[in-house]
PDB file of N, CA and C in Angstrom:
ATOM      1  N   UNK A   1       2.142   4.585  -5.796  1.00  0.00           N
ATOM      2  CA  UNK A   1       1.884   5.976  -5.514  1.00  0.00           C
ATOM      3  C   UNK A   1       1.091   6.141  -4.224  1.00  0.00           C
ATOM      4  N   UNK A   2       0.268   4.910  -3.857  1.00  0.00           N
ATOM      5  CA  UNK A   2      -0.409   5.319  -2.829  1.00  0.00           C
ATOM      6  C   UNK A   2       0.062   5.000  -1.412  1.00  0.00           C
ATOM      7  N   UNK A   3       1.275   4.466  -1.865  1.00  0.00           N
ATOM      8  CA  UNK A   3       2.168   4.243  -0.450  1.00  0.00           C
ATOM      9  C   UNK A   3       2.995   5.411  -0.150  1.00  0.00           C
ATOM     10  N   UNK A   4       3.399   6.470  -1.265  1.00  0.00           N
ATOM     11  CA  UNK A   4       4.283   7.359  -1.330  1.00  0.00           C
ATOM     12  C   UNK A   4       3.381   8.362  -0.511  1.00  0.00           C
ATOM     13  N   UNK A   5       2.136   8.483  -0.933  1.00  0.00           N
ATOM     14  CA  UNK A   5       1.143   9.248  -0.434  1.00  0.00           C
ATOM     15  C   UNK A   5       1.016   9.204   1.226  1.00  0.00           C
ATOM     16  N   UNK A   6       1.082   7.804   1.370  1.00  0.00           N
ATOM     17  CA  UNK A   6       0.808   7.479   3.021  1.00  0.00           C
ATOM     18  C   UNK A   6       1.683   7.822   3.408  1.00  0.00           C
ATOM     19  N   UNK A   7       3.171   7.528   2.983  1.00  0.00           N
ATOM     20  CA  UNK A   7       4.267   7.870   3.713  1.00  0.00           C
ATOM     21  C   UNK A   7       4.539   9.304   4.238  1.00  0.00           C
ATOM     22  N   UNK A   8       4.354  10.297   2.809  1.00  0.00           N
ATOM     23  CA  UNK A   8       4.035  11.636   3.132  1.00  0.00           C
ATOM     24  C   UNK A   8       2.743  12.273   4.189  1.00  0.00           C
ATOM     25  N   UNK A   9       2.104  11.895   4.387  1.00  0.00           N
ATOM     26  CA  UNK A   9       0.707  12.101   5.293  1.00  0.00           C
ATOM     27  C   UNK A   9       1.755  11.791   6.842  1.00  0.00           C
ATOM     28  N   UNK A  10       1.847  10.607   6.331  1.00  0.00           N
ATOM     29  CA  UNK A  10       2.697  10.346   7.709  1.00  0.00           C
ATOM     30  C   UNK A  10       3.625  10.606   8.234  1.00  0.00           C
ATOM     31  N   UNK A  11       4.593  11.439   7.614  1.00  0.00           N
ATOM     32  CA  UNK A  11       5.572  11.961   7.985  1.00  0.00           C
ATOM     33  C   UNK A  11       5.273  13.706   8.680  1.00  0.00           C
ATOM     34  N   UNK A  12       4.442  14.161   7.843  1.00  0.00           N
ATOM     35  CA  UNK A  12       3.691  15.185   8.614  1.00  0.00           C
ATOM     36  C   UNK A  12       3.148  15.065   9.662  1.00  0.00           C
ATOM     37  N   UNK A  13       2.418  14.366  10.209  1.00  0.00           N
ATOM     38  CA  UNK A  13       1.910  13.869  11.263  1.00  0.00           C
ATOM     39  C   UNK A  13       2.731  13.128  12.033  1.00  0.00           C
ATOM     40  N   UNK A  14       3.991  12.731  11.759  1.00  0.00           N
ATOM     41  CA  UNK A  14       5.139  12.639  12.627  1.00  0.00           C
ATOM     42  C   UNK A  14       6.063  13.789  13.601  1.00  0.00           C
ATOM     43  N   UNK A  15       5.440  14.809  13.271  1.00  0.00           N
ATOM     44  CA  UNK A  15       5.951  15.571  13.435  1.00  0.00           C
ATOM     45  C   UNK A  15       5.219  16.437  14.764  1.00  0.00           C
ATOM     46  N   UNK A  16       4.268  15.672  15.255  1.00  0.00           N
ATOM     47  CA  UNK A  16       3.382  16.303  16.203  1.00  0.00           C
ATOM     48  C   UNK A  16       3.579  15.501  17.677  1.00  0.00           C
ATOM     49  N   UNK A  17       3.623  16.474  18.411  1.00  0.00           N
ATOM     50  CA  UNK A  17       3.790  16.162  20.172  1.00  0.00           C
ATOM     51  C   UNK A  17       2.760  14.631  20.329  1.00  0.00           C
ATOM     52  N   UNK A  18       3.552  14.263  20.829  1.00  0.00           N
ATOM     53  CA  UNK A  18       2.274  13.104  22.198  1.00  0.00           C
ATOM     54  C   UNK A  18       2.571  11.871  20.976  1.00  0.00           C
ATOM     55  N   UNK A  19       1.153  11.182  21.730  1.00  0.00           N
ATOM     56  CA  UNK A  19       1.126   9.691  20.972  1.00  0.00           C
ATOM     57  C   UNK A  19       0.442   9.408  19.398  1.00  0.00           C
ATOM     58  N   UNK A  20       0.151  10.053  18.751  1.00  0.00           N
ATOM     59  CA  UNK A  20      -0.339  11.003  17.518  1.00  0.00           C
ATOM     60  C   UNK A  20       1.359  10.961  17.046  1.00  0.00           C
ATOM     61  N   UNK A  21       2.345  11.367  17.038  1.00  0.00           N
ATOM     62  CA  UNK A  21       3.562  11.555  16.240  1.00  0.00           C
ATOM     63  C   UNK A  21       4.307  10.663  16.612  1.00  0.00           C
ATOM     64  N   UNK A  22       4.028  10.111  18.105  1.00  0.00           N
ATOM     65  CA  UNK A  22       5.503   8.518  18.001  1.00  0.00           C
ATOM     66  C   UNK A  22       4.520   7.841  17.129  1.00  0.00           C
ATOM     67  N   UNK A  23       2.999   7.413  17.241  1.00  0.00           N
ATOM     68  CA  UNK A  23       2.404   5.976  16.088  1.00  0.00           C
ATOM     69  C   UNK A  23       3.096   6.213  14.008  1.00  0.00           C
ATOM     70  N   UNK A  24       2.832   7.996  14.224  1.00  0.00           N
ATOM     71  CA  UNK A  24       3.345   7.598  13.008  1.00  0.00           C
ATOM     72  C   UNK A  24       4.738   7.801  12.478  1.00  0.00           C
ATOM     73  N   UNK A  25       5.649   8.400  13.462  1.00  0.00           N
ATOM     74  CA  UNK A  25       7.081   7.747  13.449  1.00  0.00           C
ATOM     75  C   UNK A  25       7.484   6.131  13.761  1.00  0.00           C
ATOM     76  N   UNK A  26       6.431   5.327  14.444  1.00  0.00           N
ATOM     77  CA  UNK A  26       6.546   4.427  14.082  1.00  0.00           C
ATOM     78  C   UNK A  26       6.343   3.283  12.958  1.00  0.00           C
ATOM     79  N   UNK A  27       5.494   3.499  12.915  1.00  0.00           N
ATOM     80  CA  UNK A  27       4.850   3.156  11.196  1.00  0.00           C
ATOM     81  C   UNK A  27       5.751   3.751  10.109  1.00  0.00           C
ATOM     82  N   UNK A  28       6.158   4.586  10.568  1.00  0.00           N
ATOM     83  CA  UNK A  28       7.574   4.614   9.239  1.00  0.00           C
ATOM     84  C   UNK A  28       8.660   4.269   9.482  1.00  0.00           C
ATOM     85  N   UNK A  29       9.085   3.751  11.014  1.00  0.00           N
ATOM     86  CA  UNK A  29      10.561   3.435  10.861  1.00  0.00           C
ATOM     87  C   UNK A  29      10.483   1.617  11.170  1.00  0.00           C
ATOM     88  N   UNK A  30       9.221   1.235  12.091  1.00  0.00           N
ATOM     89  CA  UNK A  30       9.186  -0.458  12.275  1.00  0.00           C
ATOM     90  C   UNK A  30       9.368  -1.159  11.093  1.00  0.00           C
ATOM     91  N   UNK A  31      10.073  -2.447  11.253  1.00  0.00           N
ATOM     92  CA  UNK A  31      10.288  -3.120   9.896  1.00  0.00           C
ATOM     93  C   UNK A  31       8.972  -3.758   9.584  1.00  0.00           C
ATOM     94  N   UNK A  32       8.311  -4.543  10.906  1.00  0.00           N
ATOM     95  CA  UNK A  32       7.274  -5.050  10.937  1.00  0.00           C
ATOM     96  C   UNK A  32       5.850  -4.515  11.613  1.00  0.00           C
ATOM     97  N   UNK A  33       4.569  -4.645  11.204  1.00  0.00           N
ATOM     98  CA  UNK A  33       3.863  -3.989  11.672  1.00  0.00           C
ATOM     99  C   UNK A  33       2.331  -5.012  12.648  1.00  0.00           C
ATOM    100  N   UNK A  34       1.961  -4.831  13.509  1.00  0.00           N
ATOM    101  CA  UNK A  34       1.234  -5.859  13.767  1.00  0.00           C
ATOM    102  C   UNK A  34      -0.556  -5.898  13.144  1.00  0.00           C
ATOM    103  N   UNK A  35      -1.177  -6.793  12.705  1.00  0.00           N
ATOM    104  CA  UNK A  35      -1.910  -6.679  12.012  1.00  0.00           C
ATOM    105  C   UNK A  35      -2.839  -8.114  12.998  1.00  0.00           C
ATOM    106  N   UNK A  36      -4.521  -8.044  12.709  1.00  0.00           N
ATOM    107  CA  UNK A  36      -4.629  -9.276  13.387  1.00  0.00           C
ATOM    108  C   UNK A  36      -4.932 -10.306  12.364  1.00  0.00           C
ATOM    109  N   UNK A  37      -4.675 -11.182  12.871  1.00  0.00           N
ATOM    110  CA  UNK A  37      -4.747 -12.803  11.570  1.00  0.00           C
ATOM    111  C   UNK A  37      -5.477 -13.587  11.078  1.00  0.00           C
ATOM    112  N   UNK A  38      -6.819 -13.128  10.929  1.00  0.00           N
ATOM    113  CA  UNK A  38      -8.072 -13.870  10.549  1.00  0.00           C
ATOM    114  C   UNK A  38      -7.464 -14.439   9.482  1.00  0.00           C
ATOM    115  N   UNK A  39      -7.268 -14.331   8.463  1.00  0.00           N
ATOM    116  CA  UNK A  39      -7.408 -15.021   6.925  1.00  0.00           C
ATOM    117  C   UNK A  39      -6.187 -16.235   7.827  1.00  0.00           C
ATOM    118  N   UNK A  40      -4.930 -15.719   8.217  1.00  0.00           N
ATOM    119  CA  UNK A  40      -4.009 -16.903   8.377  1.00  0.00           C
ATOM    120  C   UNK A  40      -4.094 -17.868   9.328  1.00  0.00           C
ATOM    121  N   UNK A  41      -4.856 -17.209  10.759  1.00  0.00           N
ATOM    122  CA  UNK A  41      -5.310 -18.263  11.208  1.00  0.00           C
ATOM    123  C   UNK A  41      -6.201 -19.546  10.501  1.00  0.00           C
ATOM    124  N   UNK A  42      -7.218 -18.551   9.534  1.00  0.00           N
ATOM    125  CA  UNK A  42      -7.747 -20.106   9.848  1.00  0.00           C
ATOM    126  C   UNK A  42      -7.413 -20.739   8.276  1.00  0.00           C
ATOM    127  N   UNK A  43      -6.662 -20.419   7.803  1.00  0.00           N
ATOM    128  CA  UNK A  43      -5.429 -21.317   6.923  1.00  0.00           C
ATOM    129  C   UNK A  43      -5.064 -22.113   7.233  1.00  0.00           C
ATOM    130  N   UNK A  44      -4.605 -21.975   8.920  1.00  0.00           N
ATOM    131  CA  UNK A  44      -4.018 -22.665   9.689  1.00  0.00           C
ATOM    132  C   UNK A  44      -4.622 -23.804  11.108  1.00  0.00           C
ATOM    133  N   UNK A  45      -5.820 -23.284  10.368  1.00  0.00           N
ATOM    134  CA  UNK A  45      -6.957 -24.304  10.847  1.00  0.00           C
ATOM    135  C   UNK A  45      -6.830 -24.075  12.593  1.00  0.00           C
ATOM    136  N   UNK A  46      -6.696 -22.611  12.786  1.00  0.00           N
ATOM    137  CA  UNK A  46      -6.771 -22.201  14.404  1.00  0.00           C
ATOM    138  C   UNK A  46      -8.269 -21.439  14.045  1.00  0.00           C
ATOM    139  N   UNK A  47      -8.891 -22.026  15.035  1.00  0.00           N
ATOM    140  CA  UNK A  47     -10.549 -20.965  15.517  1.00  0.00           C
ATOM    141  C   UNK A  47     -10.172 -20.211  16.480  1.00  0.00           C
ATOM    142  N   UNK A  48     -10.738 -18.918  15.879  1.00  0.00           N
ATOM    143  CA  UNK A  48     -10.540 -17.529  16.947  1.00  0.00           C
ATOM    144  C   UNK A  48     -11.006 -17.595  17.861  1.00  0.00           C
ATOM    145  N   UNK A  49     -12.439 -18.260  18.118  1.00  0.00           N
ATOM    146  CA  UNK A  49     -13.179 -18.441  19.177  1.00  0.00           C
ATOM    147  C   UNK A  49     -12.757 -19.446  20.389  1.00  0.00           C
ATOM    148  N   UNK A  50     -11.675 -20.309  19.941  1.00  0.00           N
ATOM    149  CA  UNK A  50     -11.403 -21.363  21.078  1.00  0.00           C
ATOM    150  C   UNK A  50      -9.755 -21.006  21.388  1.00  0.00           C
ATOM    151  N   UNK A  51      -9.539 -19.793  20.966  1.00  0.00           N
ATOM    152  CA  UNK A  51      -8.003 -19.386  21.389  1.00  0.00           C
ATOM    153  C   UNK A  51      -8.398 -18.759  23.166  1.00  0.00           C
ATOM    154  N   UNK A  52      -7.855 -19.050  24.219  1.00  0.00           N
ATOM    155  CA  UNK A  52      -7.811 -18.779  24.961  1.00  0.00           C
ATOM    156  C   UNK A  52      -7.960 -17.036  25.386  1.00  0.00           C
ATOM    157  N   UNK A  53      -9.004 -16.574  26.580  1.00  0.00           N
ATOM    158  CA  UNK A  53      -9.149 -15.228  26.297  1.00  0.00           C
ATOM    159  C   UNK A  53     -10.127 -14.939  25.450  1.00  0.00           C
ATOM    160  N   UNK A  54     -10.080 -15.417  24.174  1.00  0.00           N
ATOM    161  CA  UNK A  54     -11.280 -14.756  23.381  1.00  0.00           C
ATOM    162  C   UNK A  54     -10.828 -13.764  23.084  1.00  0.00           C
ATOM    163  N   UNK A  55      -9.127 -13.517  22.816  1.00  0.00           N
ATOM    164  CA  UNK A  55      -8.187 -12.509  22.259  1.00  0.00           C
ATOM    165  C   UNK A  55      -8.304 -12.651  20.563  1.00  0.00           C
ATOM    166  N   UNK A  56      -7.715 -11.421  19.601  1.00  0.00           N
ATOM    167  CA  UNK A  56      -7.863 -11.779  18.054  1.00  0.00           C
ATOM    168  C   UNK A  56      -6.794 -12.456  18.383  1.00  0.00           C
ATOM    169  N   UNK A  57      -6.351 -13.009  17.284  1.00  0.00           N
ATOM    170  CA  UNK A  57      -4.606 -13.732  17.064  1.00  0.00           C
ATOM    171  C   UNK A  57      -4.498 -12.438  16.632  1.00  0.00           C
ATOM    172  N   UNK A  58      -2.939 -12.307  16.660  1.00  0.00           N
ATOM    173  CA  UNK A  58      -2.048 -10.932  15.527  1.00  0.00           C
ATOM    174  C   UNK A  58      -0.949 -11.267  15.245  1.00  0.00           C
ATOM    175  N   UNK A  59      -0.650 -11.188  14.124  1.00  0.00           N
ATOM    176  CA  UNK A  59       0.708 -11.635  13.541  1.00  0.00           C
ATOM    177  C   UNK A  59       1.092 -10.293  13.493  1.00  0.00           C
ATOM    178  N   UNK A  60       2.720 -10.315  12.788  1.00  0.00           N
ATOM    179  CA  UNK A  60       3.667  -8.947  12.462  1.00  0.00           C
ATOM    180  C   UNK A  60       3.732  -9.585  11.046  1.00  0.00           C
ATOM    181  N   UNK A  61       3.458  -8.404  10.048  1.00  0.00           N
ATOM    182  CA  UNK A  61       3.356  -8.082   8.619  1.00  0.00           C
ATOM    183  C   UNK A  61       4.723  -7.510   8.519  1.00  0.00           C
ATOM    184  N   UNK A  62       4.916  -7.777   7.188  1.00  0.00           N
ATOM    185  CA  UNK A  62       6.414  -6.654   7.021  1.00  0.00           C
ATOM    186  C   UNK A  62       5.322  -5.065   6.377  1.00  0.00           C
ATOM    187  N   UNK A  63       6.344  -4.312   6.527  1.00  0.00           N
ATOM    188  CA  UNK A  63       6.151  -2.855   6.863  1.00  0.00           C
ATOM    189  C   UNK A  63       7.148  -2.426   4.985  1.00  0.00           C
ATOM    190  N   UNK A  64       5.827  -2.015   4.653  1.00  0.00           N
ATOM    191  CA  UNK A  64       6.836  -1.386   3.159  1.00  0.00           C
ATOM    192  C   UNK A  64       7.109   0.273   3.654  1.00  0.00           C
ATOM    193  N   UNK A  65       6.667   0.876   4.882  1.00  0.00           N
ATOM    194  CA  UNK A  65       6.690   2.731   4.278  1.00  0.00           C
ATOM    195  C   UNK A  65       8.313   2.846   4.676  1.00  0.00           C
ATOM    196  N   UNK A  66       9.021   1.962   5.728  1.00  0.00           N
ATOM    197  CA  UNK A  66      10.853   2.294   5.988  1.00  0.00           C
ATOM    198  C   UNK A  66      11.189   2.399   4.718  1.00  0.00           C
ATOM    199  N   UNK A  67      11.103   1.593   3.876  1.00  0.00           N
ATOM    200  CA  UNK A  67      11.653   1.503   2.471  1.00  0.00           C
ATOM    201  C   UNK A  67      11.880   2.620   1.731  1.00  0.00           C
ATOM    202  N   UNK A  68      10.430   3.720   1.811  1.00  0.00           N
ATOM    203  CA  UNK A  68      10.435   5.136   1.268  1.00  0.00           C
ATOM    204  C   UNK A  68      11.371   5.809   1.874  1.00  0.00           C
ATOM    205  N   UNK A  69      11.526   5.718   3.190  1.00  0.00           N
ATOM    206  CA  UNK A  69      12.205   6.776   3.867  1.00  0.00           C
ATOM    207  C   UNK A  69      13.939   6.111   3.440  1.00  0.00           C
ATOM    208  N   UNK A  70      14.217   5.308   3.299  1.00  0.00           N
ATOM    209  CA  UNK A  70      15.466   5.313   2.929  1.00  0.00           C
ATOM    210  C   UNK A  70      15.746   5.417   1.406  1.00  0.00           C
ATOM    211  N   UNK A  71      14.942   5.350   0.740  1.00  0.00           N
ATOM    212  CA  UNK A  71      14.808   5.836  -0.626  1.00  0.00           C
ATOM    213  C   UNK A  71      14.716   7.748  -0.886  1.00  0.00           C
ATOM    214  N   UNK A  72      14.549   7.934   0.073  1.00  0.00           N
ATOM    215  CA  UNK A  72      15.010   9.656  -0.050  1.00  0.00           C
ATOM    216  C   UNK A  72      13.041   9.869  -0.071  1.00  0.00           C
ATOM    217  N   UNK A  73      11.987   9.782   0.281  1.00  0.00           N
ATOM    218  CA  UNK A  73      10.908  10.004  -0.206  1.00  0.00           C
ATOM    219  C   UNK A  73      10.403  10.676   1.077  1.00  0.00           C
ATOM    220  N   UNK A  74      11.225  10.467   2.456  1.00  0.00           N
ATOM    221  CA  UNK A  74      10.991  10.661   3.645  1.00  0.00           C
ATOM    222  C   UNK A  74      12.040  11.460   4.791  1.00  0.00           C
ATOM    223  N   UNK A  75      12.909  12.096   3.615  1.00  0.00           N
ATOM    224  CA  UNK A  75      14.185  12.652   4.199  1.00  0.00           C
ATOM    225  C   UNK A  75      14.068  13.493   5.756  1.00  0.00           C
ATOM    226  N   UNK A  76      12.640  14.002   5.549  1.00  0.00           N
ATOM    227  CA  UNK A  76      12.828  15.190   6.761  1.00  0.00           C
ATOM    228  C   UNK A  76      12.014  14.530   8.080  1.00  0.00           C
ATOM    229  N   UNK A  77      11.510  12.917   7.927  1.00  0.00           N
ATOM    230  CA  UNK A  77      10.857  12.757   9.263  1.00  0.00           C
ATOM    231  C   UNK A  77      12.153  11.877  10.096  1.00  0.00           C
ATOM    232  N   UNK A  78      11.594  12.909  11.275  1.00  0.00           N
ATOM    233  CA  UNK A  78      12.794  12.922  12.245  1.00  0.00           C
ATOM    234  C   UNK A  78      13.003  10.802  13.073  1.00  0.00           C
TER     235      UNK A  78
END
């Protein structure tokens, strides 16, 4: 329910001029979403601190809100 919720929030707010309505037309139509990777880095026995830059790592997550919208939960975001 609380994804149905987000999806709806977000589809309203898809609906607005500028960069405010493409983020959350994107977030509902990307399959994947980028997230940064603390827990998996260091699973993976990478230190954040000796990654070059002193950048986070970020992986791409899969994205559950497309799912709503092709399930009919998201019919009207454009």
């Amino acid at each position: 329910r609380a994804l149905s919720a987000l999806a709806a929030h977000l589809g309203g707010l898809a609906r607005l001029p500028g960069h405010g309505g493409a983020l959350a037309r994107r977030w509902l139509t990307q399959p994947h979403l980028p997230a940064k990777g603390n827990l998996l880095t260091q699973l993976g026995g990478v230190d954040e601190l000796l990654i070059p830059g002193e950048r986070a790592p970020m992986i791409r997550v899969p994205n559950p809100l497309p799912a709503l919208a092709h399930a009919g939960v998201l019919s009207d975001v454009a």
